[in-house]
Protein backbone atom coordinates (compact mmCIF):
# COMPACT_ATOMS: atom_id res chain seq x y z
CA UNK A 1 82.41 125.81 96.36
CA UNK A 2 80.57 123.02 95.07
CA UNK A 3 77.53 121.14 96.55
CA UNK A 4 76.92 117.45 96.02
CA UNK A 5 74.48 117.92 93.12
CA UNK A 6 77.21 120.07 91.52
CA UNK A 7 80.07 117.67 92.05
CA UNK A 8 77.99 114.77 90.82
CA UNK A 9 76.84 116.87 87.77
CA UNK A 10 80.59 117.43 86.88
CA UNK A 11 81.78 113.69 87.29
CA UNK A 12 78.59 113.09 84.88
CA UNK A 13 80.07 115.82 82.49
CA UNK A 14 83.47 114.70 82.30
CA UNK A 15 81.75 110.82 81.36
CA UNK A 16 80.00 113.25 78.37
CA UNK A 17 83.47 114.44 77.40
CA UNK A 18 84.80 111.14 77.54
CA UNK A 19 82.26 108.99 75.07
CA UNK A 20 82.20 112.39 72.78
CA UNK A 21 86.05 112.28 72.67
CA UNK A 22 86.15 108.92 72.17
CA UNK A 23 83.14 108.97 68.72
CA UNK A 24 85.43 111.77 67.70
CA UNK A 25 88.61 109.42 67.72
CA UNK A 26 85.95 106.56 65.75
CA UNK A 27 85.54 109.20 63.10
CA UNK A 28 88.50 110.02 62.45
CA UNK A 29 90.16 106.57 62.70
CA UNK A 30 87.16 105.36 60.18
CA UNK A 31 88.43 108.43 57.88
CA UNK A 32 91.84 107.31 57.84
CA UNK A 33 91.22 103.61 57.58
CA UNK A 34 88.80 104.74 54.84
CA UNK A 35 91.29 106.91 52.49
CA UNK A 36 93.76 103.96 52.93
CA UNK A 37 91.52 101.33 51.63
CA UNK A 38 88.21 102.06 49.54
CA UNK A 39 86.94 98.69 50.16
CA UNK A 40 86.80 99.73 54.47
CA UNK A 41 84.37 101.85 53.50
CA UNK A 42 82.49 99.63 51.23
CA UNK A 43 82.08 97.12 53.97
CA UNK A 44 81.29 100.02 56.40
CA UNK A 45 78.51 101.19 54.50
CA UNK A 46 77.10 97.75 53.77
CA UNK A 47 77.24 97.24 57.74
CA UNK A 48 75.40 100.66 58.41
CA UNK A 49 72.32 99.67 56.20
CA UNK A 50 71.70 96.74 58.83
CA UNK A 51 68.62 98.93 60.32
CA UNK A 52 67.53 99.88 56.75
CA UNK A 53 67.31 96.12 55.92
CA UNK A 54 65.51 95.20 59.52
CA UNK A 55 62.93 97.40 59.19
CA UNK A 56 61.98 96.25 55.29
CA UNK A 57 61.39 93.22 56.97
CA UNK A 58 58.88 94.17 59.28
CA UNK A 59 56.97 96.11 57.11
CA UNK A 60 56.84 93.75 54.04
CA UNK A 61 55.84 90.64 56.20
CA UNK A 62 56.45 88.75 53.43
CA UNK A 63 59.68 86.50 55.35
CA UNK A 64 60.24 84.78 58.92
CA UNK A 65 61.69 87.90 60.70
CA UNK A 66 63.66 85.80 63.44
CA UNK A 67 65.23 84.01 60.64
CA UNK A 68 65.73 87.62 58.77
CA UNK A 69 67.75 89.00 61.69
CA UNK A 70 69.70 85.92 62.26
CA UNK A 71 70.95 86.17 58.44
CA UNK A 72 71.80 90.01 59.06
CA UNK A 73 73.77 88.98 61.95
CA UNK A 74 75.56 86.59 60.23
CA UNK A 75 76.51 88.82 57.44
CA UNK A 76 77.36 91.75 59.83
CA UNK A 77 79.64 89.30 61.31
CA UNK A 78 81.31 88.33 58.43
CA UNK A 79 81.54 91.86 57.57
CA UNK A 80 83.03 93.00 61.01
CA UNK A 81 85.72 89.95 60.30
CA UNK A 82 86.63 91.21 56.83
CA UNK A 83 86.99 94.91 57.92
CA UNK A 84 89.54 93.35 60.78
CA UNK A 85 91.44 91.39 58.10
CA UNK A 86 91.54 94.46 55.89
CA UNK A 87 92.83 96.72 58.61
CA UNK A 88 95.35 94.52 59.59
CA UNK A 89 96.09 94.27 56.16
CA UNK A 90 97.20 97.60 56.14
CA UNK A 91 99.07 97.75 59.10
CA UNK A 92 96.32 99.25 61.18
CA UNK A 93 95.31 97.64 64.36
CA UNK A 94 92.24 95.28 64.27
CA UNK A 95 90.24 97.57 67.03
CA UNK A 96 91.37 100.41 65.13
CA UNK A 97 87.56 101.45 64.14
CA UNK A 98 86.46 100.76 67.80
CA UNK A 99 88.50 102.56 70.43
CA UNK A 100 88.98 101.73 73.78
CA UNK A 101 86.58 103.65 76.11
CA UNK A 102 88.25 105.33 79.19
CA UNK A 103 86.61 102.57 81.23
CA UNK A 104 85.63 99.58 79.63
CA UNK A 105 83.48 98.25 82.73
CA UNK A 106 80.58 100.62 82.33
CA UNK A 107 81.68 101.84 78.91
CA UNK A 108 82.09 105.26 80.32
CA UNK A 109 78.59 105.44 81.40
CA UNK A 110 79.24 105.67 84.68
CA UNK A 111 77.19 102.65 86.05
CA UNK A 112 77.07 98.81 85.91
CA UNK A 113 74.00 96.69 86.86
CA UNK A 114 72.60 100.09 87.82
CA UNK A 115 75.42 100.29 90.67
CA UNK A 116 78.10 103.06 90.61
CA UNK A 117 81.19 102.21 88.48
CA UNK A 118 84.45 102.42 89.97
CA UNK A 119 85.32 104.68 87.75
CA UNK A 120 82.75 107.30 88.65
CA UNK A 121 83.12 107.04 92.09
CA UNK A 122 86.54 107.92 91.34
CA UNK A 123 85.72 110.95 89.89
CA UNK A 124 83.44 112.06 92.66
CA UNK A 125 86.95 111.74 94.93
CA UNK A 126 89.16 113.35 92.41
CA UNK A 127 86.10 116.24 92.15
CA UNK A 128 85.55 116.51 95.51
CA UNK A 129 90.40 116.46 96.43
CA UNK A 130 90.56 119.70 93.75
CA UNK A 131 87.72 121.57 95.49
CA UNK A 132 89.56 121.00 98.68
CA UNK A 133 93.06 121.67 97.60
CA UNK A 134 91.55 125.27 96.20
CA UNK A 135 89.63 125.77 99.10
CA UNK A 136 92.70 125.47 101.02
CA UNK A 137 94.91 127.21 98.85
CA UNK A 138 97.24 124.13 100.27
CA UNK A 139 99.21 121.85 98.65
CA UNK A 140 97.74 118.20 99.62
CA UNK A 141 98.32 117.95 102.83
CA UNK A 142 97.69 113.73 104.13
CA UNK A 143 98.76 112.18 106.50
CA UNK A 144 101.68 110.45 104.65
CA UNK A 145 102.89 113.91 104.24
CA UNK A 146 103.20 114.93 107.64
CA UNK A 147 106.46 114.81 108.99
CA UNK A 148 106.73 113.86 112.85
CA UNK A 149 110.59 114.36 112.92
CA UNK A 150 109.76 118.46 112.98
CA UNK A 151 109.28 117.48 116.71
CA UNK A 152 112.58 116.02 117.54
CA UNK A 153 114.80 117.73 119.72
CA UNK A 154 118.39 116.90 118.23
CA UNK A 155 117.27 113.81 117.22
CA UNK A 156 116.13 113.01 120.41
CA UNK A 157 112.16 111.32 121.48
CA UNK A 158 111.47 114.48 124.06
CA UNK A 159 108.09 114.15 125.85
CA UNK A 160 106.66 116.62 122.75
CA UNK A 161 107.50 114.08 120.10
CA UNK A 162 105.88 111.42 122.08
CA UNK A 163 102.65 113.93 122.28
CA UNK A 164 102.68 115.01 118.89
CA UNK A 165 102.60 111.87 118.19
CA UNK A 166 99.64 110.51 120.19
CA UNK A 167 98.13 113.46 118.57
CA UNK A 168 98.83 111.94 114.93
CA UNK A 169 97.37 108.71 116.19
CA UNK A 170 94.45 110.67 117.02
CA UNK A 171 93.69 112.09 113.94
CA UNK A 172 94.49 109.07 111.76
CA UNK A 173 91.87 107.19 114.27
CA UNK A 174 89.42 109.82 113.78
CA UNK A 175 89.76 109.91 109.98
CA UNK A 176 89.31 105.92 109.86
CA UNK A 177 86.41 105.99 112.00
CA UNK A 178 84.64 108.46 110.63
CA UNK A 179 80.49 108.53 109.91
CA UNK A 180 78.28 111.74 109.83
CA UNK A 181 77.44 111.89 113.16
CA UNK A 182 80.62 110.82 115.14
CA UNK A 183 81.31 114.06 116.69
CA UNK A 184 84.37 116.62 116.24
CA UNK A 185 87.46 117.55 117.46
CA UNK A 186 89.00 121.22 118.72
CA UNK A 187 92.70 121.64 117.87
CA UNK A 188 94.45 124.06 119.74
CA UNK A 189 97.79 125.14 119.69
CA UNK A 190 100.48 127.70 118.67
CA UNK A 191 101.04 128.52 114.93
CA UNK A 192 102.87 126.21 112.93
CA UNK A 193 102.45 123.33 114.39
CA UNK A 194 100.44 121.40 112.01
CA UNK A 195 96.90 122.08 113.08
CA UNK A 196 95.95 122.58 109.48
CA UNK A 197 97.44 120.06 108.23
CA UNK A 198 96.22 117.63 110.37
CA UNK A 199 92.61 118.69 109.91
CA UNK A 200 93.02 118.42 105.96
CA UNK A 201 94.77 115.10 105.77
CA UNK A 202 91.28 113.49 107.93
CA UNK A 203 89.38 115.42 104.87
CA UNK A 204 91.05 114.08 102.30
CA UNK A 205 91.38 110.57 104.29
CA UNK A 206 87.73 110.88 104.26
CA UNK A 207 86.71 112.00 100.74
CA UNK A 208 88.95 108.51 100.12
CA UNK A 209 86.06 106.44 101.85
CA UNK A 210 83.11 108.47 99.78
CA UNK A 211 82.57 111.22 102.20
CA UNK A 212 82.63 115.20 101.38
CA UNK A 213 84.59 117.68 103.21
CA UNK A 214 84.28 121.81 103.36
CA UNK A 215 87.46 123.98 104.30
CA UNK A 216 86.77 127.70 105.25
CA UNK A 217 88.58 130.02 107.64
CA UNK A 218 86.49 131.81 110.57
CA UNK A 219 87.18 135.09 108.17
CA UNK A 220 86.01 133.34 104.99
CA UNK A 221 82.56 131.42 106.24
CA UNK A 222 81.71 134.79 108.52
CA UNK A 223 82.00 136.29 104.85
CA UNK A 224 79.86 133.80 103.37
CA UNK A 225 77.84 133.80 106.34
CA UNK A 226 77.15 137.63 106.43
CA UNK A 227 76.12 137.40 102.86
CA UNK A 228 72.73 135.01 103.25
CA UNK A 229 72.44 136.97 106.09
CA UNK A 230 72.54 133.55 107.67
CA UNK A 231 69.13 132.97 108.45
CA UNK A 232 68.21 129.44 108.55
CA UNK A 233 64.46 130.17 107.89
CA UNK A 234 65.56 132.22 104.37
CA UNK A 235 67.92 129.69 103.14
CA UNK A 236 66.04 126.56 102.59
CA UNK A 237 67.36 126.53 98.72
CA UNK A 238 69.60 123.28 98.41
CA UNK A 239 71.95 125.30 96.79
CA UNK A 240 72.39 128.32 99.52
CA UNK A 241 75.65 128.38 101.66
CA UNK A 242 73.62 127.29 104.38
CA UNK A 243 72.66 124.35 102.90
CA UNK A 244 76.13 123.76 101.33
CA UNK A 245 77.38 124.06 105.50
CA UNK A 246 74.69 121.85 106.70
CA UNK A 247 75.23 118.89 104.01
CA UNK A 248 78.73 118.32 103.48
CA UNK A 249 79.68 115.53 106.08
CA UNK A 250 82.53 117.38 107.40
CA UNK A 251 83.28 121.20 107.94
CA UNK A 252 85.93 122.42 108.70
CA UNK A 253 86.54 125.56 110.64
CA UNK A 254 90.44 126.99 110.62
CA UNK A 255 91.86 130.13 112.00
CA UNK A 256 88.61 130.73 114.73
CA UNK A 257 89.75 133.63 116.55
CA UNK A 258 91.72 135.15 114.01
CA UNK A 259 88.41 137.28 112.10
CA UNK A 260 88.00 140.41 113.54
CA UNK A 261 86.01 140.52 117.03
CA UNK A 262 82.39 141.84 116.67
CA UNK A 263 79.04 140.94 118.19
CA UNK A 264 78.10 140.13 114.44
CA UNK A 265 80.63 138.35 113.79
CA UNK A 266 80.54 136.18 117.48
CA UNK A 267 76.42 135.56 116.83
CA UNK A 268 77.75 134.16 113.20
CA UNK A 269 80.30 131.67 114.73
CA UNK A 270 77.71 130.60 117.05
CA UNK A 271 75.23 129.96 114.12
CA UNK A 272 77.68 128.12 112.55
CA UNK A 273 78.93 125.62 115.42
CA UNK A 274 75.32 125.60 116.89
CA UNK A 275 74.12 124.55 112.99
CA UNK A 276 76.77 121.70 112.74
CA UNK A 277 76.32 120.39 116.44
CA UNK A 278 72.95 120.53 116.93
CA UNK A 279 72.68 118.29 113.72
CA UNK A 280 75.39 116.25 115.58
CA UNK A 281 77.08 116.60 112.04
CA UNK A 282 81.28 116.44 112.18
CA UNK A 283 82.87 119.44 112.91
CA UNK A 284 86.69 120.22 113.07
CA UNK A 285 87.64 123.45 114.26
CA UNK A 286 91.26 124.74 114.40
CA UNK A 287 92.50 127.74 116.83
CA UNK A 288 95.57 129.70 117.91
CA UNK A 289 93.86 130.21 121.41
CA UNK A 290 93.61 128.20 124.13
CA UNK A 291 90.11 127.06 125.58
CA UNK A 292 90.22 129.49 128.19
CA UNK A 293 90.93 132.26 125.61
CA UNK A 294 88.28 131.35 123.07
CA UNK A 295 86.16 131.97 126.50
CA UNK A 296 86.92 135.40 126.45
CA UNK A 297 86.77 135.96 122.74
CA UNK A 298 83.58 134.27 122.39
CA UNK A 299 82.08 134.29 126.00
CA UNK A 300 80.70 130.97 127.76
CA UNK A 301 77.31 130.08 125.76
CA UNK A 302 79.76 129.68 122.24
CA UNK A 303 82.36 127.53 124.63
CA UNK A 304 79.84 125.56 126.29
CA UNK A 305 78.48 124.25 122.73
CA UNK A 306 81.86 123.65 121.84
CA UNK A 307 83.10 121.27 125.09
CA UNK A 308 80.33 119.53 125.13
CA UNK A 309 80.38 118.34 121.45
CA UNK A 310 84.05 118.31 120.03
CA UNK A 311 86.93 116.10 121.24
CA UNK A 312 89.54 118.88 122.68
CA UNK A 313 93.20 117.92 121.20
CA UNK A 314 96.33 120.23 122.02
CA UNK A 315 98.93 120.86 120.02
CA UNK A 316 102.40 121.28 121.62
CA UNK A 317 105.69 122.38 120.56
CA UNK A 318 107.69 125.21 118.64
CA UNK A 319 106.90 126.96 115.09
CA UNK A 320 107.71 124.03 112.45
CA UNK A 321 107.66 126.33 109.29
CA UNK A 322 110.94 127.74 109.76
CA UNK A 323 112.18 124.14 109.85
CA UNK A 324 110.59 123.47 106.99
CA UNK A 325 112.15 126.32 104.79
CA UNK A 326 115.38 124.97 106.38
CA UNK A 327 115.06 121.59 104.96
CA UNK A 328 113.77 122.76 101.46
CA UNK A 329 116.81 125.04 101.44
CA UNK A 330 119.18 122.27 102.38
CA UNK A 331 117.30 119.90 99.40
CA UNK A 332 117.82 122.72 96.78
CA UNK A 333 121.48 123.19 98.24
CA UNK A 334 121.89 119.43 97.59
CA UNK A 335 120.21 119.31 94.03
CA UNK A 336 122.44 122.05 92.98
């Protein structure tokens, strides 16, 4: 798992890799334009002893050093031009000494008038989608993906579909609306019925718009909780699991219910949805058990925090994955 700092650091690593691959691809173009024609690399080398020249200047005094520089631009010019004509020449393309950077905005820097380029912010999303998707261990689950016809009854608009889909609505609404400190939501409901993928397609909605998103299951954070021994006082480092919990904009929590039942374990999920709401930082938490469950699971301190802080949504319905082994089965039937 990454924290901010690290997914930044990588975005500002792959702009590295970009300007070093592209100086590599100069070089080598400039080699091959060079054994083609000798007189390239004439001109080249008569261009490259520009600074040599400049700095004679300044320390001899003896001519007008505005009027110096103008000449070596003008003969760096005409050099540039002959180099083109050359190239051209020999069936290369006139740019062919100067390739294209990935982004020719910021020149692969990463910024423009000291704002973010497009391009990195791009990166940051692309960064922030693969950490998700292998978080997950999911496919990429959006909303566009999600198929609302698994809730048809023979083709039919039964009072499920009509919830389900109020409950997609939902979701899409939260994931538009969304801002660090608008809350959560609770999804509860059977297995299969798209709780997951619901909660993933907001993340990834989200991570669209410039936010961050963490995926664990109750098993996996109590794991990572367990470890740091999740003490808030002993995990102030900006790069402890605590932190990483506390500082990505949304969490969320999948499978509650599903770790195995301890006091440890209960005292960690508290810690964990105490952490988030007491920061009034966006929580989505996804469970097989209904609210009245959870209470016994969990007892009423762990359920209080959780009613009054996350928007309850239930999910309704029958198991969609054997539908959707059906259909992929029917497609591969078809393709044969």
């Amino acid at each position: 798992m990454l924290t901010k700092k690290e997914i930044f650091k990588k975005a500002y690593k792959e702009l590295e890799t970009r300007r070093l691959n592209r100086k590599i691809k100069e070089e080598e173009n400039l080699k091959k334009a060079c054994d083609i024609c000798e007189e390239i690399e004439v001109l080249y080398k008569q261009m490259n002893l520009t600074s040599i020249k400049i700095a004679r200047s300044l320390i001899s005094k003896k001519s007008d050093i505005t009027k110096t520089i103008e000449n070596i631009k003008n003969e760096n010019l005409w050099v540039q031009k002959k180099i083109k004509e050359l190239l051209i020449k020999n069936n290369l393309p006139s740019n062919f000494l100067n390739p294209k950077p990935f982004c020719e905005k910021c020149d692969d820097y990463g910024f423009v008038n000291n704002e973010r380029c497009s391009c990195l912010e791009k990166l940051i999303k692309t960064i922030t989608s693969e950490q998700l998707i292998e978080q997950s261990n999911l496919p990429k689950l959006t909303f566009e993906n999600f198929k609302l016809n698994l809730y048809l009854e023979n083709g039919e608009k039964t009072s499920i579909f009509k919830h389900m889909s109020a409950v997609f609505d939902e979701c899409k609404k939260f994931a538009n609306n969304f801002n660090t400190n608008c809350g959560g939501l609770l999804m509860h409901g059977l297995t299969g019925l798209g709780k997951t993928h619901l909660s993933l397609a907001i993340a990834f909605k989200i991570i669209e718009r410039g936010y961050t998103a963490l995926y664990e299951t109750s098993s996996q954070i109590i794991r990572n909780m367990l470890t740091t021994n999740f003490s808030l006082k002993e995990n102030k480092n900006e790069d402890s699991y605590i932190s990483l919990i506390t500082k990505t904009d949304l969490l969320i929590l999948d499978d509650l219910g599903c770790e195995f039942s301890s006091q440890l374990n209960k005292s960690a999920i508290f810690e964990i949805i105490n952490l988030r709401t007491s920061l009034n930082k966006p929580i989505i938490i996804n469970t097989n058990y209904t609210p009245e469950e959870l209470e016994k699971i969990y007892g009423e301190r762990v359920i209080s925090r959780i009613f009054s802080t996350l928007k309850i949504i239930s999910f309704k319905g029958s198991d969609n994955r054997p539908k959707i082994e059906s259909q992929k089965i029917k497609k591969t039937y078809i393709q044969i």
